[in-house]
C-alpha atoms as a PDB file:
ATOM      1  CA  UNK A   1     170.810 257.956  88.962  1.00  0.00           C
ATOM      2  CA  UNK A   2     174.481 258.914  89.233  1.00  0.00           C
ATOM      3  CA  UNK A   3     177.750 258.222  88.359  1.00  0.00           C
ATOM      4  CA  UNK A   4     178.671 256.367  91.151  1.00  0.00           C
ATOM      5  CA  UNK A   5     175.455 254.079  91.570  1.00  0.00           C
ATOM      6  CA  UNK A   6     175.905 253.346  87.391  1.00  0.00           C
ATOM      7  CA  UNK A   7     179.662 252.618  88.138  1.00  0.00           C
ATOM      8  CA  UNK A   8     178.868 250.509  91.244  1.00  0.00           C
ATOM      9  CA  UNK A   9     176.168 248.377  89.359  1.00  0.00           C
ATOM     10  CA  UNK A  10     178.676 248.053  86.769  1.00  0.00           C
ATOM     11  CA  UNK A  11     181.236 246.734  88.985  1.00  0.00           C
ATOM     12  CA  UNK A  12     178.884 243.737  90.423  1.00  0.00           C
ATOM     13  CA  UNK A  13     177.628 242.705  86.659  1.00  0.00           C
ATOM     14  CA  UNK A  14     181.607 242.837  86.215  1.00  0.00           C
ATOM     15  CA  UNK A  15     181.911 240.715  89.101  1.00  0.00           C
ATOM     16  CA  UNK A  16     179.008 238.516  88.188  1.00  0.00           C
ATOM     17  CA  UNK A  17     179.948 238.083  84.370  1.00  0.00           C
ATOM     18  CA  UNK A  18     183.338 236.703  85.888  1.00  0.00           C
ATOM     19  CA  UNK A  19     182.251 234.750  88.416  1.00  0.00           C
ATOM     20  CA  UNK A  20     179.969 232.880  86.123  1.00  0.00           C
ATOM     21  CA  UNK A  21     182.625 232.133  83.396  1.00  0.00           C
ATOM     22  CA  UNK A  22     185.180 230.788  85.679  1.00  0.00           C
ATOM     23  CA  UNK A  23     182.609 228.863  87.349  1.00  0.00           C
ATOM     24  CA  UNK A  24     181.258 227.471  83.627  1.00  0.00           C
ATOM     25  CA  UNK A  25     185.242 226.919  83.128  1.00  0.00           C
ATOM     26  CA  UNK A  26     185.544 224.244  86.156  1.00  0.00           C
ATOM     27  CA  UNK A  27     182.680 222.556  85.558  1.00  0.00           C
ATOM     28  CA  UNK A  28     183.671 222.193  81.614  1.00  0.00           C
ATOM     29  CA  UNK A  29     187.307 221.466  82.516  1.00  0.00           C
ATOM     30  CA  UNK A  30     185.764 218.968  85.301  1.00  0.00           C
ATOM     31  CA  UNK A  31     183.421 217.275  82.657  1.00  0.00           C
ATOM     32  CA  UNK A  32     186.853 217.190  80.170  1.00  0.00           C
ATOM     33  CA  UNK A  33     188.810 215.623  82.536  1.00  0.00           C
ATOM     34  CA  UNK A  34     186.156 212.843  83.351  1.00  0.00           C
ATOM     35  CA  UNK A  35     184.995 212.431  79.428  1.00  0.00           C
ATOM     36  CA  UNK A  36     188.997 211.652  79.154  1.00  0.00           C
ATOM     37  CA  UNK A  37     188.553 209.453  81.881  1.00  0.00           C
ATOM     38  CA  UNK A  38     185.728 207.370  80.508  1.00  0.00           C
ATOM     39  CA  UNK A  39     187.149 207.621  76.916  1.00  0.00           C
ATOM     40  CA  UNK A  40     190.615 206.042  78.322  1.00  0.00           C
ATOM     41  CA  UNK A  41     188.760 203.141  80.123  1.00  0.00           C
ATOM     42  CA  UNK A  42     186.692 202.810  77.333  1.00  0.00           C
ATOM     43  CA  UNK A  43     189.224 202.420  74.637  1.00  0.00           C
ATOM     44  CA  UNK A  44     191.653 200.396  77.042  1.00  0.00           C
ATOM     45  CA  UNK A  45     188.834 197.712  77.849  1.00  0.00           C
ATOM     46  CA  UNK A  46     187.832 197.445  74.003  1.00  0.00           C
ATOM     47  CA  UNK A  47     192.253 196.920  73.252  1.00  0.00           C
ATOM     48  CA  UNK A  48     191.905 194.355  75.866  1.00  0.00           C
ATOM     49  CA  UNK A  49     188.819 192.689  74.541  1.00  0.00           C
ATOM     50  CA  UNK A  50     190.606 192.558  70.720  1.00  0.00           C
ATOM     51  CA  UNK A  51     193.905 191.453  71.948  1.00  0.00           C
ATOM     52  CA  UNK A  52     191.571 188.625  74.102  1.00  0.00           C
ATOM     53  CA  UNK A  53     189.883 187.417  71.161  1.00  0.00           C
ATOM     54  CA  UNK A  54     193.242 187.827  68.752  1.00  0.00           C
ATOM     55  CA  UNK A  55     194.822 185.319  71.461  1.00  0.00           C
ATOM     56  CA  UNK A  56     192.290 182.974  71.533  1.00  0.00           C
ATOM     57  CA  UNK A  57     191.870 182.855  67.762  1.00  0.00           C
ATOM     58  CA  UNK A  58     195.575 182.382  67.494  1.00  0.00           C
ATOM     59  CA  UNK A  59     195.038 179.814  70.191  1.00  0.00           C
ATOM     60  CA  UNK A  60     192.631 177.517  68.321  1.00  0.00           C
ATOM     61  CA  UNK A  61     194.184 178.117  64.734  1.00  0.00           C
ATOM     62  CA  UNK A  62     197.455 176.663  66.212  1.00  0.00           C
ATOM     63  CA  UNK A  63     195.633 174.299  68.345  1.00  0.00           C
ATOM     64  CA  UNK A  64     196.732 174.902  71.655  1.00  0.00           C
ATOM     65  CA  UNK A  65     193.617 175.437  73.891  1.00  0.00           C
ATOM     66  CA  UNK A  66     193.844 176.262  77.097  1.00  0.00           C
ATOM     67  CA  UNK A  67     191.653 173.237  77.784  1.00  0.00           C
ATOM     68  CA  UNK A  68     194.535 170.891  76.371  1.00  0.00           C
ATOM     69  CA  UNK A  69     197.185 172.136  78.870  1.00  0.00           C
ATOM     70  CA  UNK A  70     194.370 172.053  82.119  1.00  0.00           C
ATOM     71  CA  UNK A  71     192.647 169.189  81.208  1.00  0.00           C
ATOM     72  CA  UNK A  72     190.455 169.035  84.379  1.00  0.00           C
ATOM     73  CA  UNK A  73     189.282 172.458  83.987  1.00  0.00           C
ATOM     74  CA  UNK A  74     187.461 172.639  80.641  1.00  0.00           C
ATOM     75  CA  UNK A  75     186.742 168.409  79.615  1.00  0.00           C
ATOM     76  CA  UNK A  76     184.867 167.336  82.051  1.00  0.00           C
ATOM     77  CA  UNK A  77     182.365 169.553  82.272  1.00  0.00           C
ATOM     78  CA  UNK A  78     182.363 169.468  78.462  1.00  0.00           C
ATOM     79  CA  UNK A  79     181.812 165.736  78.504  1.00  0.00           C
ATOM     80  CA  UNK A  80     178.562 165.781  80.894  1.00  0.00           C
ATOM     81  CA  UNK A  81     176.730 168.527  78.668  1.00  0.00           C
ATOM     82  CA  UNK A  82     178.430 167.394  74.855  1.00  0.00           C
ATOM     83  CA  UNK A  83     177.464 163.496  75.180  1.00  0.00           C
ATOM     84  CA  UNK A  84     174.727 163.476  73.453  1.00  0.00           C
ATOM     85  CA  UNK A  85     175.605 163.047  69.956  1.00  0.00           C
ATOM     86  CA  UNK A  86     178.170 159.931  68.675  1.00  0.00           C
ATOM     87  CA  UNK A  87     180.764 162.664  67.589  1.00  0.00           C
ATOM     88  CA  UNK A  88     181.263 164.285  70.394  1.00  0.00           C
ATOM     89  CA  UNK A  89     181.807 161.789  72.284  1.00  0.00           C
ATOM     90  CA  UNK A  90     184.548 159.897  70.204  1.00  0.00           C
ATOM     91  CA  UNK A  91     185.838 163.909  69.459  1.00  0.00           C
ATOM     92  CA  UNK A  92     186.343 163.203  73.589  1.00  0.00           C
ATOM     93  CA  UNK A  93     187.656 159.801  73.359  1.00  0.00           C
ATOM     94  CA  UNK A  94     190.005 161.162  70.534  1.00  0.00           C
ATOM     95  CA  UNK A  95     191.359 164.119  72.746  1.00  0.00           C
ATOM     96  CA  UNK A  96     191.841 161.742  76.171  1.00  0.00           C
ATOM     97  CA  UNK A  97     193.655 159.370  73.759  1.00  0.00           C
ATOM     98  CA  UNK A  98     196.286 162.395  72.390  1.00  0.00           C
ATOM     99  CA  UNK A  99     196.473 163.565  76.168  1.00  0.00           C
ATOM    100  CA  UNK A 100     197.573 160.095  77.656  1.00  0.00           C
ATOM    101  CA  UNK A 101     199.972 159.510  74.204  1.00  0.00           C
ATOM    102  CA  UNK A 102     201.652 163.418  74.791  1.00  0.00           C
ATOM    103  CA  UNK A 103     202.102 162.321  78.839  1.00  0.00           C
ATOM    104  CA  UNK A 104     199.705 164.691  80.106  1.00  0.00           C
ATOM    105  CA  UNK A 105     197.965 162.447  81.871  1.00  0.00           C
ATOM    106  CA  UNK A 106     198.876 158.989  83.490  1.00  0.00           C
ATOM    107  CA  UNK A 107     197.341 156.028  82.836  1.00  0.00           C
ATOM    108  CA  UNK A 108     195.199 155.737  85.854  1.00  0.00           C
ATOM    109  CA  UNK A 109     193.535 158.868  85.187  1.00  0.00           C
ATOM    110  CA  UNK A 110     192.965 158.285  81.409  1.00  0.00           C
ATOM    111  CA  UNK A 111     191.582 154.443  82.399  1.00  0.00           C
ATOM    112  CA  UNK A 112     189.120 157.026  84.817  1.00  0.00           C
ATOM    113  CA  UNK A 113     187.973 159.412  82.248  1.00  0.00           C
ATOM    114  CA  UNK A 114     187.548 156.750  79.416  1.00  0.00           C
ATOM    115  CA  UNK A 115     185.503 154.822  82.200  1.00  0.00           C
ATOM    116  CA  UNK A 116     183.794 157.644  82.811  1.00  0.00           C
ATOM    117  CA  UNK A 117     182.806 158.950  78.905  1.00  0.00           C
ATOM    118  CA  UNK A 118     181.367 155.261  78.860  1.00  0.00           C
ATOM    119  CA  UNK A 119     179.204 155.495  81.613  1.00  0.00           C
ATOM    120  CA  UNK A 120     178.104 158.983  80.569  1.00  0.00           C
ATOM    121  CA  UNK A 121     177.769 157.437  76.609  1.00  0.00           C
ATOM    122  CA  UNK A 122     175.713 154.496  78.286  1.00  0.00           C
ATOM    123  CA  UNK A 123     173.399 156.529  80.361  1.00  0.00           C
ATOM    124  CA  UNK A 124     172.368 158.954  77.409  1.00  0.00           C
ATOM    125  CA  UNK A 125     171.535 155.975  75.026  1.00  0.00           C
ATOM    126  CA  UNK A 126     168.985 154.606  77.720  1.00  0.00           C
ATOM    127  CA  UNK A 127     167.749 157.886  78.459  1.00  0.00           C
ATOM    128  CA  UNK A 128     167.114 157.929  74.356  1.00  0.00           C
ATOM    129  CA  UNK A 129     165.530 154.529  74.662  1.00  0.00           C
ATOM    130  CA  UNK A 130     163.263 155.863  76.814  1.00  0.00           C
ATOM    131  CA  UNK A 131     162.212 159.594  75.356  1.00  0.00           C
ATOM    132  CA  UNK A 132     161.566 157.019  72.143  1.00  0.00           C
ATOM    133  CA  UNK A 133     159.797 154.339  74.198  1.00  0.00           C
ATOM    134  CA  UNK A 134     157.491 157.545  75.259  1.00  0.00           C
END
């Protein structure tokens, strides 16, 4: 073998050996960038989830729910699945009471949900008549 053939074949593994490192150097700066990426969303999405439960800690310590301000939102569908036991319900009776005193509700619609806890209160004690009747 010869000079030039030795030089030549040295010249591709060159080539080769270069080729190869700047292609490993993409892909790792690719797989860098998009680690940073995920680590970013990551730690934004875990801040968001603290600073969510910091607010709604603060929230209930102070005692102004969301539910309080938007009473149709959160109460009534509270009512239909909390009924069941005496405190709850007069918990419910308590809170429509403070909501009609504080204005945030008229009088029609606290008349309306008070009917309505009764009803709900009513049907629950027959339906435990009955489970006990079984």
């Amino acid at each position: 073998m010869d000079g030039t053939k030795a030089l030549y074949y040295g010249a591709i593994a060159v080539a080769i050996l270069v080729g190869v490192s700047v292609l490993v150097s993409v892909v790792s700066a690719v797989l860098s960038l998009a680690w940073a990426v995920v680590s970013g969303v990551v730690t934004l999405a875990v801040l968001a989830g603290i600073v969510y439960v910091a607010y709604r800690a603060g929230s209930w310590l102070l005692g102004s729910d969301d539910a309080t301000s938007n009473p149709d939102s959160f109460d009534e569908s509270w009512s239909t699945s909390s009924t069941s036991s005496g405190d709850a319900s007069e918990s419910r009776r308590d809170r429509l009471r403070r909501q009609y005193v504080e204005g945030q509700i008229g009088e029609e619609e606290f008349e309306r949900r008070i009917a309505s806890e009764l009803e709900t209160e009513a049907l629950d004690d027959i339906d435990r008549e009955l489970e006990r009747d079984r």
